[in-house]
N, C-alpha and C. Protein backbone atom coordinates (compact mmCIF):
# COMPACT_ATOMS: atom_id res chain seq x y z
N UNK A 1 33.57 -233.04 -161.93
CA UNK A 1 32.72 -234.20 -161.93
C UNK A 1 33.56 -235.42 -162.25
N UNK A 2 33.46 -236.43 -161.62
CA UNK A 2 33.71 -238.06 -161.40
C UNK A 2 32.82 -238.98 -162.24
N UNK A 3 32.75 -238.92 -163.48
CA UNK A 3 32.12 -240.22 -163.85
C UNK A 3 32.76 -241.69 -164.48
N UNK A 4 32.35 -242.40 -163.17
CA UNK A 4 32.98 -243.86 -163.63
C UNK A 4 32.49 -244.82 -164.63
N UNK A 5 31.95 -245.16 -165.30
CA UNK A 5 31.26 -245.95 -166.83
C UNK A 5 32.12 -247.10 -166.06
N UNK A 6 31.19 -248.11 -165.70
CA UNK A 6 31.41 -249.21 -165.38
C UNK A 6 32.20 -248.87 -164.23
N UNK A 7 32.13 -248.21 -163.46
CA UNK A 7 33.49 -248.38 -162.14
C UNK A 7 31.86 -248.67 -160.70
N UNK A 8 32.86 -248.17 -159.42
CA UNK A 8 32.12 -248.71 -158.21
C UNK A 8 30.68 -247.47 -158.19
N UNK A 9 29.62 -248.97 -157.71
CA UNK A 9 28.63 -247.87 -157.79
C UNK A 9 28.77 -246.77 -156.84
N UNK A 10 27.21 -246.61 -155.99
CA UNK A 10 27.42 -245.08 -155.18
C UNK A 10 27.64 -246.08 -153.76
N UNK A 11 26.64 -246.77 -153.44
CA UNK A 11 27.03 -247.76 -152.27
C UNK A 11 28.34 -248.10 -151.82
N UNK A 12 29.44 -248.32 -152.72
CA UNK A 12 30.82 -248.66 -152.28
C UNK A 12 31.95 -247.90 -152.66
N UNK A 13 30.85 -246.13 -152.67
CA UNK A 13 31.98 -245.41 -152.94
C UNK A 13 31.79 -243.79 -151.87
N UNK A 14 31.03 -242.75 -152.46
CA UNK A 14 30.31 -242.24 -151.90
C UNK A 14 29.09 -241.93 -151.22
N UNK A 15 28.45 -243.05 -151.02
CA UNK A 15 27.05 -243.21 -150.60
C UNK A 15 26.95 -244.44 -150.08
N UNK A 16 27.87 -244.94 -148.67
CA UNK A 16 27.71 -246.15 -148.37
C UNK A 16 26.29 -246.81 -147.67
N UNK A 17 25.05 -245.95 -147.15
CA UNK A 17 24.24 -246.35 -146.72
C UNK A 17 24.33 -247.13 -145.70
N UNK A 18 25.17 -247.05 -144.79
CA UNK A 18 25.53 -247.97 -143.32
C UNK A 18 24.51 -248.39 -142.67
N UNK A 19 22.95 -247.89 -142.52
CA UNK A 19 21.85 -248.04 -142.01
C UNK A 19 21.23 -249.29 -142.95
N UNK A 20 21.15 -249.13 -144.03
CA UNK A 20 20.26 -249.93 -144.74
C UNK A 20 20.30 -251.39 -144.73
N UNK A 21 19.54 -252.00 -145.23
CA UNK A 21 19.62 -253.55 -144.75
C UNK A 21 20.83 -254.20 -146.05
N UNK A 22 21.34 -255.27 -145.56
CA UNK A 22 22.45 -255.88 -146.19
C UNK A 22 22.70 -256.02 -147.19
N UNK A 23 21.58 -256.24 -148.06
CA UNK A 23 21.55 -256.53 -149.49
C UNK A 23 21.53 -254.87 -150.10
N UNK A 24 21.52 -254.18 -149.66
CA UNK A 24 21.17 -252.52 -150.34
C UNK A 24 22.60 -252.10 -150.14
N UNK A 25 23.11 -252.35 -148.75
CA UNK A 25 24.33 -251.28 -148.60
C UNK A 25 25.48 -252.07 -149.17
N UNK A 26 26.52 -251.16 -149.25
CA UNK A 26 27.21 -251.84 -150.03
C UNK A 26 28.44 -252.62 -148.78
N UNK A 27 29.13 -253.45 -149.39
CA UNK A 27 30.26 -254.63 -148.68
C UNK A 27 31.36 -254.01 -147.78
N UNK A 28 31.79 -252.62 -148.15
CA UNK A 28 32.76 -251.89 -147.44
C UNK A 28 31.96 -251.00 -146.60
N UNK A 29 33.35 -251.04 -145.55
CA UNK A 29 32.85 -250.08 -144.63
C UNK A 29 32.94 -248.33 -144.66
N UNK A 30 31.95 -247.88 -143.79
CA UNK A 30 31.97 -246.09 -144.25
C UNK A 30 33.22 -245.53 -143.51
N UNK A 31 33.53 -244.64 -143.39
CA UNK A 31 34.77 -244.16 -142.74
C UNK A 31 34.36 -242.35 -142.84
N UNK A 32 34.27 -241.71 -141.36
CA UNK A 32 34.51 -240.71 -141.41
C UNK A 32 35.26 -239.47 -142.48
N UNK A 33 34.98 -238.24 -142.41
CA UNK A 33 35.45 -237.43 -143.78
C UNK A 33 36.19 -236.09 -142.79
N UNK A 34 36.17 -235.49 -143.57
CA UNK A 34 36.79 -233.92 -142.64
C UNK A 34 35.30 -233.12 -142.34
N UNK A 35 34.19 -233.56 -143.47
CA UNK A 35 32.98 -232.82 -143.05
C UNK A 35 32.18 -233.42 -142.13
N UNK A 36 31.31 -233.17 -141.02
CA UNK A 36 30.44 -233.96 -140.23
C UNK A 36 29.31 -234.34 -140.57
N UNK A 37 29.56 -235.96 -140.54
CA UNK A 37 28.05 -236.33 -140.66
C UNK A 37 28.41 -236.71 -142.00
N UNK A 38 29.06 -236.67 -143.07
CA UNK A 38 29.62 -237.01 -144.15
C UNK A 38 30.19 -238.19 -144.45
N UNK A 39 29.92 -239.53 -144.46
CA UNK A 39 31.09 -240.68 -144.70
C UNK A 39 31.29 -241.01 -146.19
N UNK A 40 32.12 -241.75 -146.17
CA UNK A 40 32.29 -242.65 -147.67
C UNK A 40 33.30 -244.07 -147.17
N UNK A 41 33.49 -244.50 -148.52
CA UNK A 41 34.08 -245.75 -148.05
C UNK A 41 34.94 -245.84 -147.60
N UNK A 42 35.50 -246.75 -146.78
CA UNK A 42 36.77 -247.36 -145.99
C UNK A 42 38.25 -246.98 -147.15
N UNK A 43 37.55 -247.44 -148.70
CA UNK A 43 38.94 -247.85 -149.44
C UNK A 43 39.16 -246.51 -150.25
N UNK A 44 38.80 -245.21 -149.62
CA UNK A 44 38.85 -243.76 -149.94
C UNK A 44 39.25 -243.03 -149.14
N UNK A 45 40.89 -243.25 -148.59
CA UNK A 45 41.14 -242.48 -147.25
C UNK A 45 41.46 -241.11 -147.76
N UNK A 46 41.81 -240.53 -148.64
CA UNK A 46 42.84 -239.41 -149.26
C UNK A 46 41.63 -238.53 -149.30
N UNK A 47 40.35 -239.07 -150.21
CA UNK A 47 39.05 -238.66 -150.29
C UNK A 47 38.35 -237.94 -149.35
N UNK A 48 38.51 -238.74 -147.97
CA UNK A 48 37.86 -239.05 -146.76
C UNK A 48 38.46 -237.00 -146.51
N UNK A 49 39.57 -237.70 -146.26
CA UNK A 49 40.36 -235.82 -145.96
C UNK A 49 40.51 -234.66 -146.74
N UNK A 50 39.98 -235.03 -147.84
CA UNK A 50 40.14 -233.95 -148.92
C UNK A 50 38.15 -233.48 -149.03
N UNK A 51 37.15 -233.82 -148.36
CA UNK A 51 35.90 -234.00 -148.34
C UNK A 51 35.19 -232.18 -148.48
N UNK A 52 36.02 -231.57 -147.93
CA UNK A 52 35.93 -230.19 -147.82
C UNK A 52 36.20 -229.64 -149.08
N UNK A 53 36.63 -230.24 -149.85
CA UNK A 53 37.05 -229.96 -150.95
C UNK A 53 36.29 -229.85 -152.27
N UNK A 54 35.32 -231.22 -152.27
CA UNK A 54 34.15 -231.44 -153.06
C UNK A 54 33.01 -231.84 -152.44
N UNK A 55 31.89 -232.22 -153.77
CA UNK A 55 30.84 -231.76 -153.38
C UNK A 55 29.78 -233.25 -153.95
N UNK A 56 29.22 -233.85 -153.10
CA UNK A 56 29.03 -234.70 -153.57
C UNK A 56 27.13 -234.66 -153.55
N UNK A 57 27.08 -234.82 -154.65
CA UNK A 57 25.12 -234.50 -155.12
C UNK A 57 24.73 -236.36 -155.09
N UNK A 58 23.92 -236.40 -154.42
CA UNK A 58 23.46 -237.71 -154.50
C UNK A 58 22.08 -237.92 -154.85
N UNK A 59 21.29 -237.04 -155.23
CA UNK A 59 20.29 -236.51 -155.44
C UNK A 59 19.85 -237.01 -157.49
N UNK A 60 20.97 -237.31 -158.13
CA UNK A 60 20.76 -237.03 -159.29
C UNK A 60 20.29 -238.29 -159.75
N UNK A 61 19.43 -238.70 -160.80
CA UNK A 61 18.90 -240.15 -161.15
C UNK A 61 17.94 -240.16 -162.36
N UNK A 62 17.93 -241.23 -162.90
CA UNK A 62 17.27 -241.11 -164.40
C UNK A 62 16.21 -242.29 -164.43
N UNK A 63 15.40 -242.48 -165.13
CA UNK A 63 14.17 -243.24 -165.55
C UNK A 63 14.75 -244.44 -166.71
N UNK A 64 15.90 -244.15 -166.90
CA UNK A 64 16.04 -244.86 -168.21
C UNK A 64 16.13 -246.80 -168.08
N UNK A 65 15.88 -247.39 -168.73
CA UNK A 65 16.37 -248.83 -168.57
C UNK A 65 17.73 -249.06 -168.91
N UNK A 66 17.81 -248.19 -170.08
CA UNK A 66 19.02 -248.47 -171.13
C UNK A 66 20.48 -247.59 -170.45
N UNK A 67 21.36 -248.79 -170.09
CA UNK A 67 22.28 -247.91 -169.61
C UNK A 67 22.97 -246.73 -170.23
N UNK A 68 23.51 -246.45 -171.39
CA UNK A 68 23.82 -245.43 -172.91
C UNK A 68 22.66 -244.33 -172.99
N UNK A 69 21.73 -244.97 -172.72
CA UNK A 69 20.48 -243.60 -172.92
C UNK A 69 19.79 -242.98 -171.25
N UNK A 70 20.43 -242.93 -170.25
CA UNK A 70 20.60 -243.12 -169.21
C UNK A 70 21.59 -242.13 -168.93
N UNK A 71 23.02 -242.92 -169.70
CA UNK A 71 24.18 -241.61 -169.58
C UNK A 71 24.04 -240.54 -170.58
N UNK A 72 23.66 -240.82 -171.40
CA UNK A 72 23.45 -239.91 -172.20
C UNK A 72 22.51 -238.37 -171.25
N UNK A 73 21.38 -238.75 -170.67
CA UNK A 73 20.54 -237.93 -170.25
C UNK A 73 21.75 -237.17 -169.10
N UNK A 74 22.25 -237.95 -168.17
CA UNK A 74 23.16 -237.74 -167.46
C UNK A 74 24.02 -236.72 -167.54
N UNK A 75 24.64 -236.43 -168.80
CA UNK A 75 25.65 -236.06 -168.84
C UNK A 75 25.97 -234.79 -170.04
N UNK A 76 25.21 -234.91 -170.35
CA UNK A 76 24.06 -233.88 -171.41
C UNK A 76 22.85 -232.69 -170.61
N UNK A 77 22.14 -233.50 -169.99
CA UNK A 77 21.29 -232.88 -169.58
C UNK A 77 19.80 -233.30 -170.59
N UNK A 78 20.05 -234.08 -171.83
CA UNK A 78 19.11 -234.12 -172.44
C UNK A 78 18.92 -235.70 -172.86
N UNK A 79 17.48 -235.70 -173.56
CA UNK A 79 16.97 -237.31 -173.99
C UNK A 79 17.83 -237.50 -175.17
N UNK A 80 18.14 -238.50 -176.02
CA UNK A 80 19.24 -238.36 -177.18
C UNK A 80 18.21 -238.38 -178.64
N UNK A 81 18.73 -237.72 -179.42
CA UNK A 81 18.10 -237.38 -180.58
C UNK A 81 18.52 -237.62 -182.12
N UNK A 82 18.27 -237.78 -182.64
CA UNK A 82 19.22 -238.04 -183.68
C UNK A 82 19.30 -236.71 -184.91
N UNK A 83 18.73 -235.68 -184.16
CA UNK A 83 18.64 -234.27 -184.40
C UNK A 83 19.75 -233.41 -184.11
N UNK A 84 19.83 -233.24 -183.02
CA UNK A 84 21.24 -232.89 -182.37
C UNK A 84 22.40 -233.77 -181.68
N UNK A 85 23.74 -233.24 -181.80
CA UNK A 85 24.57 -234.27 -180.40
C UNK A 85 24.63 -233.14 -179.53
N UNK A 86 24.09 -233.22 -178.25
CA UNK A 86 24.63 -232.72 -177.28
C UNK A 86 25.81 -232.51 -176.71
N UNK A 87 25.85 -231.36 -176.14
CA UNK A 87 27.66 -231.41 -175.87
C UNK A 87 27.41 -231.98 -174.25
N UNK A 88 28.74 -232.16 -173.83
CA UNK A 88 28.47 -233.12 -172.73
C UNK A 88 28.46 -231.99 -171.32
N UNK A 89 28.71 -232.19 -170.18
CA UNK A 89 28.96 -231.21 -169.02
C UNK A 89 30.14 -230.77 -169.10
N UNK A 90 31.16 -231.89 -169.24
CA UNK A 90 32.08 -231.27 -169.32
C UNK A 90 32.95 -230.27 -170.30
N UNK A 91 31.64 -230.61 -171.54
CA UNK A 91 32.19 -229.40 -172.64
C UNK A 91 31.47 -228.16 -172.16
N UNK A 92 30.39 -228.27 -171.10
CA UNK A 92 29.94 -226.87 -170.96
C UNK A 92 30.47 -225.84 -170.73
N UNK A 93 31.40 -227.03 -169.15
CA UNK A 93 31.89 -226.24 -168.13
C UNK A 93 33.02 -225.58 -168.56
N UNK A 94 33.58 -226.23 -170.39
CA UNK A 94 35.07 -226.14 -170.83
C UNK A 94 35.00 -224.06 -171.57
N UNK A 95 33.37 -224.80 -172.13
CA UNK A 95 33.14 -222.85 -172.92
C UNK A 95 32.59 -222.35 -171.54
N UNK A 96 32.20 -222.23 -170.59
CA UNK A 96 31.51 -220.96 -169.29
C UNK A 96 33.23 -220.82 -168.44
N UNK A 97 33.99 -221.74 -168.27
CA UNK A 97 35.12 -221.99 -166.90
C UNK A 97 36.19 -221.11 -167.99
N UNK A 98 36.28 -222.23 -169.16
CA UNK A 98 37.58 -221.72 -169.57
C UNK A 98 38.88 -222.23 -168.91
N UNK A 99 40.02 -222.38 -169.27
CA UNK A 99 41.06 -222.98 -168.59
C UNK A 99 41.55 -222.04 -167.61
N UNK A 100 41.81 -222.72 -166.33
CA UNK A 100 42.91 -222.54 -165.32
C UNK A 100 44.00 -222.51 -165.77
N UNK A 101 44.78 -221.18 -166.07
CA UNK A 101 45.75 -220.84 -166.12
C UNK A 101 46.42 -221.98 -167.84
N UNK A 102 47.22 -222.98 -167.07
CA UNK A 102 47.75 -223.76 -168.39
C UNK A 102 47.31 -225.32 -168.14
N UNK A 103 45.74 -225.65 -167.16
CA UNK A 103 45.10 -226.51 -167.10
C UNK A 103 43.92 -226.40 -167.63
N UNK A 104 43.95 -227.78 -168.93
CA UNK A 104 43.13 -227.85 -169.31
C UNK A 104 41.13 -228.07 -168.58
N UNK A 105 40.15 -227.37 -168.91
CA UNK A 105 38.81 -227.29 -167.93
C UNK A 105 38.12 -229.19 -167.75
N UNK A 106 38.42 -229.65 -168.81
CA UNK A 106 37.91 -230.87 -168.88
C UNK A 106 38.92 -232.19 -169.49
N UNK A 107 38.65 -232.86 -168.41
CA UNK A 107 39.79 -233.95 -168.82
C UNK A 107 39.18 -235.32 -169.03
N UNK A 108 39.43 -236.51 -169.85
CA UNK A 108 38.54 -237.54 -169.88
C UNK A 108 40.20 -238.75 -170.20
N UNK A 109 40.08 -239.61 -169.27
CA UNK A 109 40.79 -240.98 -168.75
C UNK A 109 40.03 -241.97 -168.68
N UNK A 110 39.87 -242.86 -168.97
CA UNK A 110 41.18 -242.99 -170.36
C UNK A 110 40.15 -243.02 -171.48
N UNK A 111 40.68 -242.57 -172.70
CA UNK A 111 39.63 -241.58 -173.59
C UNK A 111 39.56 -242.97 -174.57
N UNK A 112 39.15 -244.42 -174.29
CA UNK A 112 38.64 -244.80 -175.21
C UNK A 112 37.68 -245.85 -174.43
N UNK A 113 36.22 -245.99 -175.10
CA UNK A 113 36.12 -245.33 -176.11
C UNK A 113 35.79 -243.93 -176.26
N UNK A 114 35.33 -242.86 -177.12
CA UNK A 114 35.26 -241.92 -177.21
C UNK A 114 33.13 -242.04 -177.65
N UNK A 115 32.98 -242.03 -176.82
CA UNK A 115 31.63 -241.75 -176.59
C UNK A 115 31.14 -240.56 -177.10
N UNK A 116 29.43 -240.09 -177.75
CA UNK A 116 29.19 -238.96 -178.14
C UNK A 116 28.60 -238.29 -177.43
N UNK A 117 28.49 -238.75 -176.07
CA UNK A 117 27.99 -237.96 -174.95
C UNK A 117 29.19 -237.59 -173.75
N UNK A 118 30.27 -237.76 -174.05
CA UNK A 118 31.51 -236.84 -173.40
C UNK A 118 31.85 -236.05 -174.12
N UNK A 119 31.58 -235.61 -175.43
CA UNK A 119 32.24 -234.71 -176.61
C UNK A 119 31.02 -233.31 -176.26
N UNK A 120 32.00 -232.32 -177.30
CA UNK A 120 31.12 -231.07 -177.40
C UNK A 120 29.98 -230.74 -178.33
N UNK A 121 29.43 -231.73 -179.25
CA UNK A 121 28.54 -231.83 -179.88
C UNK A 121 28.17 -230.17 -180.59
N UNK A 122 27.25 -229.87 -180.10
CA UNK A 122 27.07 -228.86 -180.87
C UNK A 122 28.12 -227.19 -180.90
N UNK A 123 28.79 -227.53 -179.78
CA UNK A 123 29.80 -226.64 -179.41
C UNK A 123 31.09 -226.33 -180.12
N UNK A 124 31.28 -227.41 -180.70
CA UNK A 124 32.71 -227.60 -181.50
C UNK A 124 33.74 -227.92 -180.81
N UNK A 125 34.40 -228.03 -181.55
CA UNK A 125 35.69 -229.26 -181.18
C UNK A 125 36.91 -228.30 -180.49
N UNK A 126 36.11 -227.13 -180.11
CA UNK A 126 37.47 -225.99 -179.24
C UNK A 126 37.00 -226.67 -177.54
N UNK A 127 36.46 -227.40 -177.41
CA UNK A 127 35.05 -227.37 -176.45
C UNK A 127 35.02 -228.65 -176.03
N UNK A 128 36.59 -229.81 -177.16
CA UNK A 128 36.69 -231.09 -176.80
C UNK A 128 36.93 -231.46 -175.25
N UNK A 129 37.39 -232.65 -174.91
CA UNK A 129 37.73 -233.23 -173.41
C UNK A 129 39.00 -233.25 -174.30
N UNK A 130 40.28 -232.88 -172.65
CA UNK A 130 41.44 -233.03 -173.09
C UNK A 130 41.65 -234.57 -172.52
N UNK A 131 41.79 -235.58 -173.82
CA UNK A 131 42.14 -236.94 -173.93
C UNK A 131 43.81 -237.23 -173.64
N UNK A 132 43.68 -237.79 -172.08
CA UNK A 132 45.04 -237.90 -171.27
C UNK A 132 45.32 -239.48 -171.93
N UNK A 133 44.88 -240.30 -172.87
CA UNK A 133 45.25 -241.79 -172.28
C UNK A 133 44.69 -242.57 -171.55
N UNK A 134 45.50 -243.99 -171.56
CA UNK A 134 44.37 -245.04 -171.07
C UNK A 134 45.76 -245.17 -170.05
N UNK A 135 46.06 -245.43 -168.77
CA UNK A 135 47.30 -245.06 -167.44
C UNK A 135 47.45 -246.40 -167.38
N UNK A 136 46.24 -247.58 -167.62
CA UNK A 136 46.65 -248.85 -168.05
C UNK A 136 47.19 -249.71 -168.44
N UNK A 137 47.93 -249.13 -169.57
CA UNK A 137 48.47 -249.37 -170.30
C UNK A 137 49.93 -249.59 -169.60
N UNK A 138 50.67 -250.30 -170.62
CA UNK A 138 51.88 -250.77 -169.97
C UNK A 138 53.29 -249.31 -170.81
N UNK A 139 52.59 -248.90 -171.88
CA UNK A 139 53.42 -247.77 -172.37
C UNK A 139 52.76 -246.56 -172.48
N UNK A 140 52.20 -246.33 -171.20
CA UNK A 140 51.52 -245.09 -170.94
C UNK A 140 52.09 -243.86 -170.68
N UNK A 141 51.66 -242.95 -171.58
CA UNK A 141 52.29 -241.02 -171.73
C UNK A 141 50.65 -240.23 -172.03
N UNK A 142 50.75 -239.54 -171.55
CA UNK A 142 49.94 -238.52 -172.00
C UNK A 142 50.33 -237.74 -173.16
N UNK A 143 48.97 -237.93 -173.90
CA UNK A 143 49.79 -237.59 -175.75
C UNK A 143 49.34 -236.27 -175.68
N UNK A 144 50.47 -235.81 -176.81
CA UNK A 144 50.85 -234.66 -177.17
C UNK A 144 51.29 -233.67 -176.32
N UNK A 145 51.70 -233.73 -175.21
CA UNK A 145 52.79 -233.35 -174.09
C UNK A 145 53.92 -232.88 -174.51
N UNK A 146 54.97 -233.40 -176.03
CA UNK A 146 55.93 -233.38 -176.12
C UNK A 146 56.06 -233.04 -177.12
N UNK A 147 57.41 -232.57 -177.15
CA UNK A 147 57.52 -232.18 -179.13
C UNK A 147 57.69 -233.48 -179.84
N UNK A 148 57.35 -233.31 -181.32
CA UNK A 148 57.37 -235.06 -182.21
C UNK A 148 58.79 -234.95 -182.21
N UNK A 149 58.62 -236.33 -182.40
CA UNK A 149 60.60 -236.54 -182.29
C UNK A 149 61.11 -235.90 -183.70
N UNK A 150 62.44 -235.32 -183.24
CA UNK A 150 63.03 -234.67 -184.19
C UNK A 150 62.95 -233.45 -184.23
N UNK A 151 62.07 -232.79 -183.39
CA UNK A 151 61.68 -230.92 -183.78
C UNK A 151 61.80 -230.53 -182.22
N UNK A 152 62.71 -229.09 -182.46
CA UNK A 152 62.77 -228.78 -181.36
C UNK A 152 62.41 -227.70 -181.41
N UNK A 153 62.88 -226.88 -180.01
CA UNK A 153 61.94 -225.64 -179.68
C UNK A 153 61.74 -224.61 -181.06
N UNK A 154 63.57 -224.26 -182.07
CA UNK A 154 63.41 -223.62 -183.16
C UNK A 154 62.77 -223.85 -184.06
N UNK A 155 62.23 -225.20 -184.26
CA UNK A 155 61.72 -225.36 -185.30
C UNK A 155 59.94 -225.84 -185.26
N UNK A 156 59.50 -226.03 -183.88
CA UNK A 156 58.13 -225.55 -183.43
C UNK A 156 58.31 -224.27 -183.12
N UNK A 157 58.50 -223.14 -183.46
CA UNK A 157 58.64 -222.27 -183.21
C UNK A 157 57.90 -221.68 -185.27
N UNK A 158 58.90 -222.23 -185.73
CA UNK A 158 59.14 -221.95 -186.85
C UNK A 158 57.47 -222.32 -187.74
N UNK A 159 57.00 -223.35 -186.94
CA UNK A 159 55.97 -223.97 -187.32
C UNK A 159 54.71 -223.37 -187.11
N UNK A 160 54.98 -222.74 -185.72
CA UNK A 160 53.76 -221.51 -185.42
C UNK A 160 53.77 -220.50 -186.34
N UNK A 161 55.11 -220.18 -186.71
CA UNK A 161 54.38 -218.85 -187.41
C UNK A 161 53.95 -219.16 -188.76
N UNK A 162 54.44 -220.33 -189.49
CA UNK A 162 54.44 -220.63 -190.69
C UNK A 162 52.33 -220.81 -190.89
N UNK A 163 52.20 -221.18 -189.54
CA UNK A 163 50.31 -221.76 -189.38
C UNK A 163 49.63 -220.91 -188.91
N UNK A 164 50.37 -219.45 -188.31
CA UNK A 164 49.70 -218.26 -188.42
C UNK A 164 49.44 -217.42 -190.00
N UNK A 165 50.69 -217.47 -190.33
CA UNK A 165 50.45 -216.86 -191.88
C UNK A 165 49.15 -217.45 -192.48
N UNK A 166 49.49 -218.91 -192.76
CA UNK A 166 48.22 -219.55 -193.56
C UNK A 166 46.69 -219.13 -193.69
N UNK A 167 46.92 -219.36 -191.64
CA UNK A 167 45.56 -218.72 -191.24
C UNK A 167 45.26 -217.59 -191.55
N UNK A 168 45.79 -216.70 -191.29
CA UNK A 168 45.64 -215.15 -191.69
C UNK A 168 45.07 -215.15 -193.30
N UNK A 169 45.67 -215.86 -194.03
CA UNK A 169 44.95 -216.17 -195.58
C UNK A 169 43.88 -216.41 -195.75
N UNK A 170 43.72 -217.32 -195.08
CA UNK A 170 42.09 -218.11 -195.42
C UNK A 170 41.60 -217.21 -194.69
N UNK A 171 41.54 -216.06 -193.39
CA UNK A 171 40.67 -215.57 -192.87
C UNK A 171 39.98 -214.24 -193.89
N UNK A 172 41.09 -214.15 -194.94
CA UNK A 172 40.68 -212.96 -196.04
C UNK A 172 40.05 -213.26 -197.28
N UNK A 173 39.87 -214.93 -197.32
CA UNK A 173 38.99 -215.53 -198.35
C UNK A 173 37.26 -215.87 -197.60
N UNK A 174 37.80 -216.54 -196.38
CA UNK A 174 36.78 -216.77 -195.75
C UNK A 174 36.44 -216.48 -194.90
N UNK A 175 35.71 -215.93 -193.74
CA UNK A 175 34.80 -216.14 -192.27
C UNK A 175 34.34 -216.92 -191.52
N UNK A 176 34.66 -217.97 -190.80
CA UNK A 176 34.48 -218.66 -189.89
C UNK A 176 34.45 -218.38 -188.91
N UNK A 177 33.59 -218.94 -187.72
CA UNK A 177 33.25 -218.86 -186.61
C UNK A 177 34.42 -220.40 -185.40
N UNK A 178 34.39 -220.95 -186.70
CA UNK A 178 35.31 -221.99 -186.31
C UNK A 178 36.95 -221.79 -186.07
N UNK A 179 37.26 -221.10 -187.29
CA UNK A 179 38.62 -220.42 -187.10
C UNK A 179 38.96 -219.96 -185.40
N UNK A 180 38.44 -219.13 -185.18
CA UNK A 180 38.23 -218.74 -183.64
C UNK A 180 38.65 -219.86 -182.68
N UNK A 181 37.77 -221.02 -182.44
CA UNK A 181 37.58 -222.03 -181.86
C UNK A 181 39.03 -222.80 -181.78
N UNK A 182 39.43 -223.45 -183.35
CA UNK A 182 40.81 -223.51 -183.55
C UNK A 182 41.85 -223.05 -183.05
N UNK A 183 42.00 -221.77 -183.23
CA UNK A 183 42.71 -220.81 -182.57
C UNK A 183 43.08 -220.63 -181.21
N UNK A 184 42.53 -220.80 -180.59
CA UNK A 184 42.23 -221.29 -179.01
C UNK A 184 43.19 -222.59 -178.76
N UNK A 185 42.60 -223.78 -179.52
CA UNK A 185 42.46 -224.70 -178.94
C UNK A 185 44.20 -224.55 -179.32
N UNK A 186 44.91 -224.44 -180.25
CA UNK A 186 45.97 -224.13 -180.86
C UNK A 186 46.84 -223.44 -179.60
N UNK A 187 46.29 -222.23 -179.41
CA UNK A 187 47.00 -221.80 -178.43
C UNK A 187 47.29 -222.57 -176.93
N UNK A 188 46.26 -223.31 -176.69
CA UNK A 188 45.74 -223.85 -175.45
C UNK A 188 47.59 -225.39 -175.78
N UNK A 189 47.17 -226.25 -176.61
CA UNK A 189 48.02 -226.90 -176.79
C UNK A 189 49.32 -226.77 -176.82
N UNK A 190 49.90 -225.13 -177.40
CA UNK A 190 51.07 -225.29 -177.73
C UNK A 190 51.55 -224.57 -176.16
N UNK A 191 50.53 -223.90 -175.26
CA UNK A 191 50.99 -223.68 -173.90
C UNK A 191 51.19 -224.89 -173.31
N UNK A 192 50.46 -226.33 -173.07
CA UNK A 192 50.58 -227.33 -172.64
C UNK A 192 52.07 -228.00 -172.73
N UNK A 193 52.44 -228.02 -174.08
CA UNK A 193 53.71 -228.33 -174.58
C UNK A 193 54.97 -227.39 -173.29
C-alpha cells in the first residue's frame, strides 16, 4: 500500500477520470498501462509498465470531515478511540506476511511525523514500520543500516552475545510475551545490518 498524507490526489495519479467534466478530472493527462482498459497519469511512466504488478482499489472512501479521523479510519480499519490505538495496515500485514527474506514487511518514508495510526498500537512495537528517513533531506542515510562508528564486526558480535545472556536472565525472573516480540525485532535488525 501507497499512502501519500498530503501528496497527489487520485485524479492526478491513479484515477485520472478522462471522461469527466473539467473541474472533476484532474490537469494531467491519462496514459495507457500494460493492463487494458487501465490508465493513470502521464507523469507515471515506470508505473504505467509495472501495472501488472499492482493493484489499484479505487473503491475505498470515508464519511469523515476531519482529515486525521478520516486517516485514521483508513488505515486502521477503525473509528479512533481513546480506548484503544489501533495498529495500522501496515502493522497487520507486518504480524500475518512477516518479512521477505531480509526485507523488512512494512516500510514508512519519511517517518516524520510519526503518527499513531501508522504504528502497531495494540500489537507491539515487534509490529513497528521500518522508519527509512526523510530522502529530503540534504544528509540523507537510512538509519541504522550501519555499524555505530567505532564497532566492528568483532565487537557487534561480542555485543550479541553479551544481550543474549542478559536476556536469558530476566527470562528466569520473568515471563513476557514481549520478550518474544523483541527478540525478533533484534534479530530482524541485526540481519539488516
Amino acid at each position: 500500500m501507497i499512502w501519500l498524507t498530503g501528496g497527489l490526489g487520485q485524479h492526478d495519479s491513479f484515477d485520472p477520470k478522462p471522461d469527466a467534466a473539467l473541474n472533476i478530472r484532474g490537469e494531467f493527462k491519462p496514459v495507457a498501462t500494460s493492463l487494458d482498459g487501465f490508465q493513470i497519469c502521464e507523469l507515471m511512466p515506470e508505473m504505467a509498465r509495472q501495472a501488472k504488478k499492482y493493484t489499484v482499489i479505487r473503491s475505498m472512501t470515508h464519511d469523515q470531515a476531519d482529515h486525521g479521523v478520516g486517516q485514521h479510519l483508513m488505515l486502521t480499519g477503525y473509528r479512533q478511540t481513546p480506548a484503544v490505538e489501533y495498529p495500522s495496515i501496515g502493522s497487520i500485514v507486518a504480524r500475518e506476511r512477516g518479512w521477505n527474506r531480509d526485507m523488512p514487511p512494512y516500510v514508512i518514508v519519511p517517518d516524520v511525523p510519526p503518527l499513531p495510526y501508522f504504528g502497531p498500537g495494540v500489537l507491539g512495537s515487534g509490529f513497528s514500520p521500518f522508519a527509512a528517513g526523510d530522502p529530503n533531506s540534504s544528509s540523507y542515510e537510512v538509519k541504522n543500516l550501519n555499524l555505530p562508528l567505532g564497532v566492528d564486526w568483532s565487537r557487534m558480535d561480542h555485543r550479541k552475545k553479551m544481550l543474549a545472556a542478559m536476556e536469558q536472565r530476566f527470562r528466569r525472573i520473568e515471563s513476557d510475551p514481549s520478550f518474544e516480540a523483541m527478540d525478533e525485532f533484534a534479530k530482524r535488525a541485526y540481519s539488516l545490518i
